[in-house]
N, C-alpha and C. Protein backbone atom coordinates (compact mmCIF):
# COMPACT_ATOMS: atom_id res chain seq x y z
N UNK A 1 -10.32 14.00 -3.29
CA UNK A 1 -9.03 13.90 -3.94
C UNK A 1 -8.23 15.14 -3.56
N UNK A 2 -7.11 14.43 -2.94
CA UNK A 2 -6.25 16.00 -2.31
C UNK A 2 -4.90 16.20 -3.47
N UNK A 3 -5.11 17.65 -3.89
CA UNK A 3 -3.85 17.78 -4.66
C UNK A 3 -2.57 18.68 -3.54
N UNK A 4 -1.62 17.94 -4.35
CA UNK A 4 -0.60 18.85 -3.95
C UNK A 4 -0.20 20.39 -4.40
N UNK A 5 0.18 21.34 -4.02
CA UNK A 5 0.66 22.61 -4.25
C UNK A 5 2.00 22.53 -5.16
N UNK A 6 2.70 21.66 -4.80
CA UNK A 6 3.96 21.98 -5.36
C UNK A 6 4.44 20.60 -5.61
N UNK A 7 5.83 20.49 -5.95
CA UNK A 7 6.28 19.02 -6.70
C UNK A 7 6.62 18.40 -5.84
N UNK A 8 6.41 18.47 -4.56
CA UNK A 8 7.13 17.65 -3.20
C UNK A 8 6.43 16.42 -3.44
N UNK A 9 5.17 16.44 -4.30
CA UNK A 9 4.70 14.87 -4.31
C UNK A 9 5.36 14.03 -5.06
N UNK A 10 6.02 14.25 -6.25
CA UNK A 10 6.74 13.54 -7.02
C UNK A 10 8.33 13.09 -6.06
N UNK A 11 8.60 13.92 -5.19
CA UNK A 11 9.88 13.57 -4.51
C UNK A 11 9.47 12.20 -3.37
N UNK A 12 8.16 12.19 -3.11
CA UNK A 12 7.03 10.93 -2.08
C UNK A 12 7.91 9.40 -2.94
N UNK A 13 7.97 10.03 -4.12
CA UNK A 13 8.41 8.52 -4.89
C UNK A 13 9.33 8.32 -5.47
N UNK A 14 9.67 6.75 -4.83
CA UNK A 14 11.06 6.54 -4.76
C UNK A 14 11.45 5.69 -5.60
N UNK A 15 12.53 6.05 -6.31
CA UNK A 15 12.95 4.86 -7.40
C UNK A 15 13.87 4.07 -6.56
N UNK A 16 13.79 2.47 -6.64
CA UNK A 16 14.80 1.62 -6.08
C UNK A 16 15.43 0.95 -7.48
N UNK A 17 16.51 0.97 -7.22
CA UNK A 17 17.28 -0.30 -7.75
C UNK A 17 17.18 -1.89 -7.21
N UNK A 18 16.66 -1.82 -6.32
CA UNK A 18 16.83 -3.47 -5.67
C UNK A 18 15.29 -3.96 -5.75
N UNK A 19 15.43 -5.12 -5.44
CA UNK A 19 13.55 -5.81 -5.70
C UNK A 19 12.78 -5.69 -4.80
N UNK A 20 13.27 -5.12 -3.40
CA UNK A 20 12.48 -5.04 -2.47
C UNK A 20 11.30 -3.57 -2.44
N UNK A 21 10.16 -4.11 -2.42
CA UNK A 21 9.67 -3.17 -2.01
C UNK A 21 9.06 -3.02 -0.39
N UNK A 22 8.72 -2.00 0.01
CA UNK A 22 8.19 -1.55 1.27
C UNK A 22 7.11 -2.00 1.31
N UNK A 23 6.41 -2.39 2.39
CA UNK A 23 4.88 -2.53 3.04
C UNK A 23 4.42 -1.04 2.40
N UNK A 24 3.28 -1.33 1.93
CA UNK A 24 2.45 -0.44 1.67
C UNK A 24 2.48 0.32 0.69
N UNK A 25 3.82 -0.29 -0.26
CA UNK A 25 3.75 0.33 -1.70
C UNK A 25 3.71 -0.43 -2.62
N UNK A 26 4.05 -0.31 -4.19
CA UNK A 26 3.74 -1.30 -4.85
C UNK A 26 5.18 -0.63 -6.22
N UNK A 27 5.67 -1.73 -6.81
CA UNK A 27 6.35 -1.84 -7.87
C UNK A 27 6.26 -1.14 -9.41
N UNK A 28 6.21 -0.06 -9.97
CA UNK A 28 5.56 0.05 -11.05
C UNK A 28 6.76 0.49 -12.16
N UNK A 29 6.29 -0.04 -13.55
CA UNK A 29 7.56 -0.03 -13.98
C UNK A 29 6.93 1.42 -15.21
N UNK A 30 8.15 2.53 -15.35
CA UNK A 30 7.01 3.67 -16.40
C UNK A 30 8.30 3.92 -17.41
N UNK A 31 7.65 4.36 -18.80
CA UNK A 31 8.44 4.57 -20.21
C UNK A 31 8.01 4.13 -21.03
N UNK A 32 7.98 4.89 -21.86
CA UNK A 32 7.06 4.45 -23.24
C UNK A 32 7.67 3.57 -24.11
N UNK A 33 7.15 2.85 -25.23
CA UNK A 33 7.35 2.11 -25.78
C UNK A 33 9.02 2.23 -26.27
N UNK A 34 9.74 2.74 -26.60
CA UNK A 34 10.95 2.58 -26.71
C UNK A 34 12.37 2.99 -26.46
N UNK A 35 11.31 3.95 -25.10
CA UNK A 35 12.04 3.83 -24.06
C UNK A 35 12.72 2.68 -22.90
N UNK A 36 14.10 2.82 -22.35
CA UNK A 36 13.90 1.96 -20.97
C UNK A 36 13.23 2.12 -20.13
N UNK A 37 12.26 0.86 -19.66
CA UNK A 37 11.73 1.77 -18.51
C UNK A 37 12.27 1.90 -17.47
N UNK A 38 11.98 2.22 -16.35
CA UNK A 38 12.29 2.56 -14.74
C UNK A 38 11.63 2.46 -14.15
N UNK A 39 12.33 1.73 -12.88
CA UNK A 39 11.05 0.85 -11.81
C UNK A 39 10.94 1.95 -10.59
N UNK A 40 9.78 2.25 -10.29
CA UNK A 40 9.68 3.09 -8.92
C UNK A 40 8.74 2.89 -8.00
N UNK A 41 8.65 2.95 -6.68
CA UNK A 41 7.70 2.65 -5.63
C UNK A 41 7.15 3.66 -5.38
N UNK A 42 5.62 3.50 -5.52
CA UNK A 42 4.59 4.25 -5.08
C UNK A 42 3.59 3.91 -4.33
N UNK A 43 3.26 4.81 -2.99
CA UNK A 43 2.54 4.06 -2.22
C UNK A 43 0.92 3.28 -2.70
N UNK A 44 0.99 1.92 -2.47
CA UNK A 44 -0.75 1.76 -2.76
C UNK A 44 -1.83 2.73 -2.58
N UNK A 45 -1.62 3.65 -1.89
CA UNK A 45 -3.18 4.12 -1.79
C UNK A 45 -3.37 4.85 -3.11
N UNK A 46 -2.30 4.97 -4.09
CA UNK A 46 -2.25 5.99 -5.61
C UNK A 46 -3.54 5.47 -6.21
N UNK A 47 -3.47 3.42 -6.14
CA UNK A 47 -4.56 3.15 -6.75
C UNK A 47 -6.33 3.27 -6.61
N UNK A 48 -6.08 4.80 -5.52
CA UNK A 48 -7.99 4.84 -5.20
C UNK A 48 -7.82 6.14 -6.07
N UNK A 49 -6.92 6.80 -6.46
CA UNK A 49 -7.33 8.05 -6.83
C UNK A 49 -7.13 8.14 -8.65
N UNK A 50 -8.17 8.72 -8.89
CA UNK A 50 -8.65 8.74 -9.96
C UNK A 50 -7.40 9.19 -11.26
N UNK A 51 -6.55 10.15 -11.31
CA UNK A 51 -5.68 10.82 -11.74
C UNK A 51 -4.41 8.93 -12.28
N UNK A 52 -4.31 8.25 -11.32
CA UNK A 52 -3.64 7.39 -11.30
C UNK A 52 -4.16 6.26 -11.94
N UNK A 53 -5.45 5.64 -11.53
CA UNK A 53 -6.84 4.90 -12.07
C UNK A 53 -6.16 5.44 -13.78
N UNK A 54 -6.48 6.73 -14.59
CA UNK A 54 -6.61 6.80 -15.57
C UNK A 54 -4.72 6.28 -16.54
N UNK A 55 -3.63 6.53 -15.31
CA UNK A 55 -2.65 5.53 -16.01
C UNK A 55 -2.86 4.21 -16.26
N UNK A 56 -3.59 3.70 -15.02
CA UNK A 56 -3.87 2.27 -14.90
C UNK A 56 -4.49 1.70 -15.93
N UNK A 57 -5.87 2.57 -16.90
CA UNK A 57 -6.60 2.39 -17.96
C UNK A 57 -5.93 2.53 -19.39
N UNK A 58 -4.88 3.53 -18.79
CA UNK A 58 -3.92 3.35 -20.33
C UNK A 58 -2.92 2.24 -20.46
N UNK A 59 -2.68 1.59 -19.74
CA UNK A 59 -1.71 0.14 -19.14
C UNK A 59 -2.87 -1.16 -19.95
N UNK A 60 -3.50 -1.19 -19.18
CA UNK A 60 -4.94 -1.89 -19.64
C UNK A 60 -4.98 -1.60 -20.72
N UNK A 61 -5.37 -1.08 -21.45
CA UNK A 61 -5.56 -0.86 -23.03
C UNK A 61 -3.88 -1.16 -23.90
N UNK A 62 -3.01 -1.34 -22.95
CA UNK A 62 -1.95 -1.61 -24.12
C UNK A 62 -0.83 -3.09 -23.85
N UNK A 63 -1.42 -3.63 -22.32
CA UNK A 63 -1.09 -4.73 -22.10
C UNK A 63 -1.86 -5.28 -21.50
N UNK A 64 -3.55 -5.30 -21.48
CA UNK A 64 -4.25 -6.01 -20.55
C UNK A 64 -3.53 -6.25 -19.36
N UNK A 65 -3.72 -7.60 -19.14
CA UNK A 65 -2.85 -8.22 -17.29
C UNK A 65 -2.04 -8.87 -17.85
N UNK A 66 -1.66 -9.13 -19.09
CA UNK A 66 0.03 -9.33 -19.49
C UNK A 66 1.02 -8.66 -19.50
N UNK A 67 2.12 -8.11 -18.12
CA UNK A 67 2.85 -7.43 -17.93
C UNK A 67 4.25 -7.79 -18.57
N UNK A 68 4.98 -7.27 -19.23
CA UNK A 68 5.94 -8.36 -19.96
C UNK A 68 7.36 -7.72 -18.83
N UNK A 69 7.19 -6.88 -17.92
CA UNK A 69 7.98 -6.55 -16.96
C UNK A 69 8.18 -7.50 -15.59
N UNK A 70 7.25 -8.15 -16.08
CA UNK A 70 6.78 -8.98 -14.31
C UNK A 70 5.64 -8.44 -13.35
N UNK A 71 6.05 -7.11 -13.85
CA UNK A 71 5.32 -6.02 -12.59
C UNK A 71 4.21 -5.08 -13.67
N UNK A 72 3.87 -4.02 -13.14
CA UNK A 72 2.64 -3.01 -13.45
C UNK A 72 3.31 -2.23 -13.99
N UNK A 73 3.75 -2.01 -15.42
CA UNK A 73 3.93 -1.34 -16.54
C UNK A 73 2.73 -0.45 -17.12
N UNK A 74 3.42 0.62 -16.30
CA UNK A 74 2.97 1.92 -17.33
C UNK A 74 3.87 2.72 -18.09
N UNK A 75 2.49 2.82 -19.79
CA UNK A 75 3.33 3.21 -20.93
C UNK A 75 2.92 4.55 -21.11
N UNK A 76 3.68 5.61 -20.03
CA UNK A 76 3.72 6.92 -20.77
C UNK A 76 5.36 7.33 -20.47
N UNK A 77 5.12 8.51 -20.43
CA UNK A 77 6.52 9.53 -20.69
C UNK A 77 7.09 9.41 -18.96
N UNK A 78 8.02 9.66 -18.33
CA UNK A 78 8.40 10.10 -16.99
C UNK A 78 8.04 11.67 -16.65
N UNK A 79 7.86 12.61 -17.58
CA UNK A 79 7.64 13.48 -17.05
C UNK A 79 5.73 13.53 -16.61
N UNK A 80 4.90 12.89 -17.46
CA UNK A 80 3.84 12.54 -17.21
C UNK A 80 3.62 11.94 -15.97
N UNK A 81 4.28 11.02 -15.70
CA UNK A 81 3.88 10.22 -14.08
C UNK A 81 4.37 10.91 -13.46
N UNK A 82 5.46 11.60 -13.38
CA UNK A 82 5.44 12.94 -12.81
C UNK A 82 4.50 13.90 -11.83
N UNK A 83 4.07 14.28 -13.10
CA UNK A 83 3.18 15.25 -12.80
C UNK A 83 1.82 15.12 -11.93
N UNK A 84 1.27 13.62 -13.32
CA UNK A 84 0.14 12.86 -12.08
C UNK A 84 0.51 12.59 -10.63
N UNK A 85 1.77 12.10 -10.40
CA UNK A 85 2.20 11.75 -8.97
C UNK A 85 2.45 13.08 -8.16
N UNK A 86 2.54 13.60 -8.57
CA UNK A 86 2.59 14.91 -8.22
C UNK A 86 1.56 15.73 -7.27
N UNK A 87 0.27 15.22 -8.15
CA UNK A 87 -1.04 16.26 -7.70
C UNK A 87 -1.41 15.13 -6.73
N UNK A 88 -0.62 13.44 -6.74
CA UNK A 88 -1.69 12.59 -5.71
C UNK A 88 -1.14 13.38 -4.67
N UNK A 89 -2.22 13.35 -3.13
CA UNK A 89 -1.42 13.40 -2.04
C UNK A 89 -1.92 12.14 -1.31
């Protein structure tokens, strides 16, 4: 697991407004419960590394595989995915 030094990893990810995503990334929607959320693309490989795995387990525990976004809703803060996205490299 490679961390990053500095926040250039969180800049790796890109928020779109439009539905398209890129080859090789994936859709994820983040904000807590009463918050709006916000949809951003992050590359697939986030889902081998463990740091990301443990958003994925907090998603799971609060919507099983019923996404009421369409897509992969995760329920924490933005500055949290942040940070995790941060240390992926």
């Amino acid at each position: 697991m490679a961390f990053l030094r500095s926040f250039l990893g969180a800049k790796q990810i890109m928020r779109r407004e439009s539905s398209s995503t890129p080859r090789g990334f994936m859709a994820v929607y983040v904000g807590e419960n009463d918050q709006k959320k916000k949809r951003y693309v992050v590359p697939v490989s986030y889902l081998n590394q463990p740091l990301f795995q443990q958003l994925l387990s907090k998603s799971e525990e609060e919507f099983g595989y019923d996404h009421p976004m369409g897509g992969l809703t995760i329920p924490c803060h933005e500055s949290l995915f942040f940070t995790v996205t941060s240390q992926i490299r």
